[in-house]
C-alpha atoms as a PDB file:
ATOM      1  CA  UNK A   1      20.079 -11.604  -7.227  1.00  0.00           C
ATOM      2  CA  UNK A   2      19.168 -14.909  -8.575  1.00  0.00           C
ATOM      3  CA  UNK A   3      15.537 -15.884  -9.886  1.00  0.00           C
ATOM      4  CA  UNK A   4      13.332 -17.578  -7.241  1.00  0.00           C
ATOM      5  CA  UNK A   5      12.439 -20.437  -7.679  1.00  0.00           C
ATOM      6  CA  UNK A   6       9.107 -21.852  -9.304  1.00  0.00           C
ATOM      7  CA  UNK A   7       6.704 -21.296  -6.650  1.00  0.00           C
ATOM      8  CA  UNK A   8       2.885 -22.326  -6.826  1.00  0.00           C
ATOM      9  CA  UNK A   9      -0.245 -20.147  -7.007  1.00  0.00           C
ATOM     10  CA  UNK A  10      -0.898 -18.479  -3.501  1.00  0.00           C
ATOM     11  CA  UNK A  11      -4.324 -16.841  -2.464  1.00  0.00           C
ATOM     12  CA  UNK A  12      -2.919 -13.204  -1.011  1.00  0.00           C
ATOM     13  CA  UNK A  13      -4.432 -11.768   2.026  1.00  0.00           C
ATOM     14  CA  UNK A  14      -7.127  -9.470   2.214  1.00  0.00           C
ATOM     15  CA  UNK A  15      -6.946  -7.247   5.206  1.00  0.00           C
ATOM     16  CA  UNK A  16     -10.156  -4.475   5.611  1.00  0.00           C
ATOM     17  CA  UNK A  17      -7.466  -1.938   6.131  1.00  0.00           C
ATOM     18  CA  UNK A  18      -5.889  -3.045   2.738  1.00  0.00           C
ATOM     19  CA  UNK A  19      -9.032  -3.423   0.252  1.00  0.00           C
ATOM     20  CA  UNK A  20      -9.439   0.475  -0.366  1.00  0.00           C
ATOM     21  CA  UNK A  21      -5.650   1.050  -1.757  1.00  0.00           C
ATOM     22  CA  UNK A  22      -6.103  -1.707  -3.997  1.00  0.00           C
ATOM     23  CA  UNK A  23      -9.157  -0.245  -6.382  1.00  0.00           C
ATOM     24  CA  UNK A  24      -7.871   3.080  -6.107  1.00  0.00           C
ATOM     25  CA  UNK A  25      -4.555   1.950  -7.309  1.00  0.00           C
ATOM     26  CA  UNK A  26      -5.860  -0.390 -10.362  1.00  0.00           C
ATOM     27  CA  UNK A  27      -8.090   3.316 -11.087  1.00  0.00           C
ATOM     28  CA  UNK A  28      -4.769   5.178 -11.521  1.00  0.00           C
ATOM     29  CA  UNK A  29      -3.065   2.778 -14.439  1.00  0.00           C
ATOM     30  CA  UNK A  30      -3.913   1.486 -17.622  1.00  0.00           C
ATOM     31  CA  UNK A  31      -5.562  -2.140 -17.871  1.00  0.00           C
ATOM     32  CA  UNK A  32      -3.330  -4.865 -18.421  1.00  0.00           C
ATOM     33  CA  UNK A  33      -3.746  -7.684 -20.566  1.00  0.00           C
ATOM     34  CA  UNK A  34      -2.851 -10.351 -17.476  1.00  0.00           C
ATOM     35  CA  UNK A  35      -2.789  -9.910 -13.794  1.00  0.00           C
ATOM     36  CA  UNK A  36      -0.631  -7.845 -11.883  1.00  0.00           C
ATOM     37  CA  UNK A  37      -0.693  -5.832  -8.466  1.00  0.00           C
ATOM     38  CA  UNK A  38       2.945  -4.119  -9.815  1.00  0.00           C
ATOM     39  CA  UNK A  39       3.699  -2.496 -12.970  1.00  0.00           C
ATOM     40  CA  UNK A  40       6.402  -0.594 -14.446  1.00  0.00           C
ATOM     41  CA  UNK A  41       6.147   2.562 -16.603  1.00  0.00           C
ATOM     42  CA  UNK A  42       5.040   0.891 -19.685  1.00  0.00           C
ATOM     43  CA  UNK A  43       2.521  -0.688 -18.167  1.00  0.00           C
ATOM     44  CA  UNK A  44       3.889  -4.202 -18.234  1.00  0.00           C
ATOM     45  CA  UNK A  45       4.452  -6.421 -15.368  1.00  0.00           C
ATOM     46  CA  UNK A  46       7.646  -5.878 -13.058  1.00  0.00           C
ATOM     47  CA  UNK A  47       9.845  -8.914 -13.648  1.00  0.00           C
ATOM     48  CA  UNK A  48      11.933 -10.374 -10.486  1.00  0.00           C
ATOM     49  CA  UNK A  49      14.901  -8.479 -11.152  1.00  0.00           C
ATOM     50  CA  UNK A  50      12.737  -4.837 -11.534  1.00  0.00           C
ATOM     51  CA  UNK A  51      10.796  -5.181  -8.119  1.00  0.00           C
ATOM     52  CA  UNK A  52      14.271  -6.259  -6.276  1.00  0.00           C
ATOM     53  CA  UNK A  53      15.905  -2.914  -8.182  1.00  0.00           C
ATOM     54  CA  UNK A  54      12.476  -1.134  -5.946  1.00  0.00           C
ATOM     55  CA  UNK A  55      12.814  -3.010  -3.338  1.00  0.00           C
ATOM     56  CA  UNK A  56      16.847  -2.242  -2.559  1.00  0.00           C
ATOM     57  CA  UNK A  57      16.066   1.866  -3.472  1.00  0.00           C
ATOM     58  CA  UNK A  58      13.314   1.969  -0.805  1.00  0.00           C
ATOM     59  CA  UNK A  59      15.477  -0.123   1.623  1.00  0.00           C
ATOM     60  CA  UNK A  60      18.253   2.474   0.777  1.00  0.00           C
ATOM     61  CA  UNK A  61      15.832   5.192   1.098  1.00  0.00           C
ATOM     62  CA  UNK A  62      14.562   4.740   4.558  1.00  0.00           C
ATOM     63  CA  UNK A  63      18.200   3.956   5.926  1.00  0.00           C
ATOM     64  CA  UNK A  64      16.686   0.409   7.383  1.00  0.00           C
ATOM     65  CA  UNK A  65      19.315  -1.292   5.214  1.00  0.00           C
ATOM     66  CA  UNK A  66      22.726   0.522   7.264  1.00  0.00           C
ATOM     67  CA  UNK A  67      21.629  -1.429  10.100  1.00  0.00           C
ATOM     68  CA  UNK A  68      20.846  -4.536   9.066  1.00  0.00           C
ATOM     69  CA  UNK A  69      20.684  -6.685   5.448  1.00  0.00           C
ATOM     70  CA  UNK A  70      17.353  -6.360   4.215  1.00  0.00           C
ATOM     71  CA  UNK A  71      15.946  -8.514   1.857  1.00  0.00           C
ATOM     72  CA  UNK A  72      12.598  -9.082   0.427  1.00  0.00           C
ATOM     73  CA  UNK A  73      13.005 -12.910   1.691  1.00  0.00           C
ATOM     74  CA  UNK A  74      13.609 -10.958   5.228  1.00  0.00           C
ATOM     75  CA  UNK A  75      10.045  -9.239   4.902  1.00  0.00           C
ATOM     76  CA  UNK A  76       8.745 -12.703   4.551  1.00  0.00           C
ATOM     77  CA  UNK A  77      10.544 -13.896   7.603  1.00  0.00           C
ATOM     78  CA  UNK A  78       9.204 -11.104   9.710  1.00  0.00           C
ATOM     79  CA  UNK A  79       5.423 -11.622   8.181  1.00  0.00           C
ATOM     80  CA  UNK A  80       5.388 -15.181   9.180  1.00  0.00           C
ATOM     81  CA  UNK A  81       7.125 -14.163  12.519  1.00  0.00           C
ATOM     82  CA  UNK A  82       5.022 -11.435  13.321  1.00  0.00           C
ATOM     83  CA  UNK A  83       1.875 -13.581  12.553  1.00  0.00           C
ATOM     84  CA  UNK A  84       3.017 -16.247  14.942  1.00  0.00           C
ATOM     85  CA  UNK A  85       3.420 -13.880  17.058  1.00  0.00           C
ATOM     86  CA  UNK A  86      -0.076 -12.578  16.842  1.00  0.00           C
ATOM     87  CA  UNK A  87      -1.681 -15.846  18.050  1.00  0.00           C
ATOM     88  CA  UNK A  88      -1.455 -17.684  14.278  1.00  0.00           C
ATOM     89  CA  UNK A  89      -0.943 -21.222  14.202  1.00  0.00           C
ATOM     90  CA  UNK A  90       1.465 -22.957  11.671  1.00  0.00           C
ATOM     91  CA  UNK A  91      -1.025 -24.106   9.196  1.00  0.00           C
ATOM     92  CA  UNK A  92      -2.416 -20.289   8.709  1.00  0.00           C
ATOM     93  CA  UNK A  93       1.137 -18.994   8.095  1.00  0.00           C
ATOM     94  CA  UNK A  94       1.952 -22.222   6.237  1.00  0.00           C
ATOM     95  CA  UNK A  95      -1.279 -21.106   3.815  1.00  0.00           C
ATOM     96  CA  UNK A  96      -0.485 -17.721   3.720  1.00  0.00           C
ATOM     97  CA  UNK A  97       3.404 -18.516   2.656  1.00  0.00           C
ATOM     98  CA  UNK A  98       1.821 -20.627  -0.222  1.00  0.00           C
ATOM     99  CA  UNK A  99       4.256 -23.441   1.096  1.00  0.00           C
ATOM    100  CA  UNK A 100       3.099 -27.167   0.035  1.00  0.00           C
ATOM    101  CA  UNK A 101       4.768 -28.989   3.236  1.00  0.00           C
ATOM    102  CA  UNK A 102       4.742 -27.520   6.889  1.00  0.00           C
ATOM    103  CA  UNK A 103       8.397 -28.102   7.255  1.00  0.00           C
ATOM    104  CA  UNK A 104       9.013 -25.627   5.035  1.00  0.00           C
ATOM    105  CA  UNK A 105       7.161 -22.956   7.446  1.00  0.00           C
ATOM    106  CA  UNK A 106       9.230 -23.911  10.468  1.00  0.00           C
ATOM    107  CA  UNK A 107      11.874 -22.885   9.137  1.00  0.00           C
ATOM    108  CA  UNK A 108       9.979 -19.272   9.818  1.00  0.00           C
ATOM    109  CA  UNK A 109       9.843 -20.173  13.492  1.00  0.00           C
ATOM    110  CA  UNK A 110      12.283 -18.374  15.709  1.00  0.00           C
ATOM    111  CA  UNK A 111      12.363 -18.075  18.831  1.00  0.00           C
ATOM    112  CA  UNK A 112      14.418 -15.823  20.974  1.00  0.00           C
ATOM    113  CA  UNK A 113      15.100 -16.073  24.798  1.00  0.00           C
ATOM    114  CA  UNK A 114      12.401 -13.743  25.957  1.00  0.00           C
ATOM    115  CA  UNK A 115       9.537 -15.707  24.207  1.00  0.00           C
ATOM    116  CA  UNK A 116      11.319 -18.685  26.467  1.00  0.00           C
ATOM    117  CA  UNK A 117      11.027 -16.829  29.239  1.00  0.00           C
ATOM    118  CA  UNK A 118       7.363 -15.791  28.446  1.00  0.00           C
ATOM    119  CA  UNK A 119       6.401 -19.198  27.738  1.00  0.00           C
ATOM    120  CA  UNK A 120       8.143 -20.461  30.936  1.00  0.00           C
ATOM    121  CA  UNK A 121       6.180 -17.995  33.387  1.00  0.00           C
ATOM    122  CA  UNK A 122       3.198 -18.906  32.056  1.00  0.00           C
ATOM    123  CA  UNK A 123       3.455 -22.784  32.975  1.00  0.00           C
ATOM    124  CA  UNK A 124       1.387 -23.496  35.763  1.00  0.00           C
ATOM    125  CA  UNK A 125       3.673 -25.260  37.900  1.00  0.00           C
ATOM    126  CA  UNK A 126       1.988 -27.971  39.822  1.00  0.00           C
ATOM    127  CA  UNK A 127       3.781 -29.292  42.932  1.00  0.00           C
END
């Protein structure tokens, strides 16, 4: 799996449901000397090619992965789906994403026949 690419600083989230996991996990490991939400066993930092080595044994684990190719780029598709989804415009997902230029969140944007259909039935047709 090749490095990502340089990527610029990105506020994360901070769902309610979320902000109680978060103390009680920095409670359970030693302090680091810089920031970090993941860290390996010696207490350092998990580097790109560590947290895709987690990622691919939990996709193996859960048997998602014999069904489809799972990625963590595909977790980010589905996010920014999902959120469009949920009533979010383009410029919240484009935030969210950290991208610098909206064309770079369309590329998110997918739409499948029964959204079409969805949207379609809920014109008002005038005649």
């Amino acid at each position: 799996m090749p490095p990502p690419p340089a990527r610029r600083a990105a506020d994360a989230p901070d769902p309610p449901r979320a902000r109680g996991a978060l103390p009680e996990y920095d409670a359970t490991r030693v302090p680091l000397t810089e920031q970090a939400v993941f860290v390996g066993v010696q207490d350092k930092p998990l580097n790109y090619t560590q947290l895709g080595q987690v990622f691919r044994h939990y996709v193996a684990s859960s048997g998602v992965g014999e069904r489809k190719r799972v990625t963590p780029h595909t977790l980010r598709h589905v996010f920014a789906s999902e959120l469009l989804r949920a009533g979010a415009n383009l410029r919240q997902v484009q935030e969210l994403l950290g991208h610098k230029h909206l064309d770079s969140t369309q590329r998110y944007t997918r739409v499948n026949a029964r959204e079409l259909r969805g949207a379609i039935k809920r014109l008002r047709w005038v005649g």
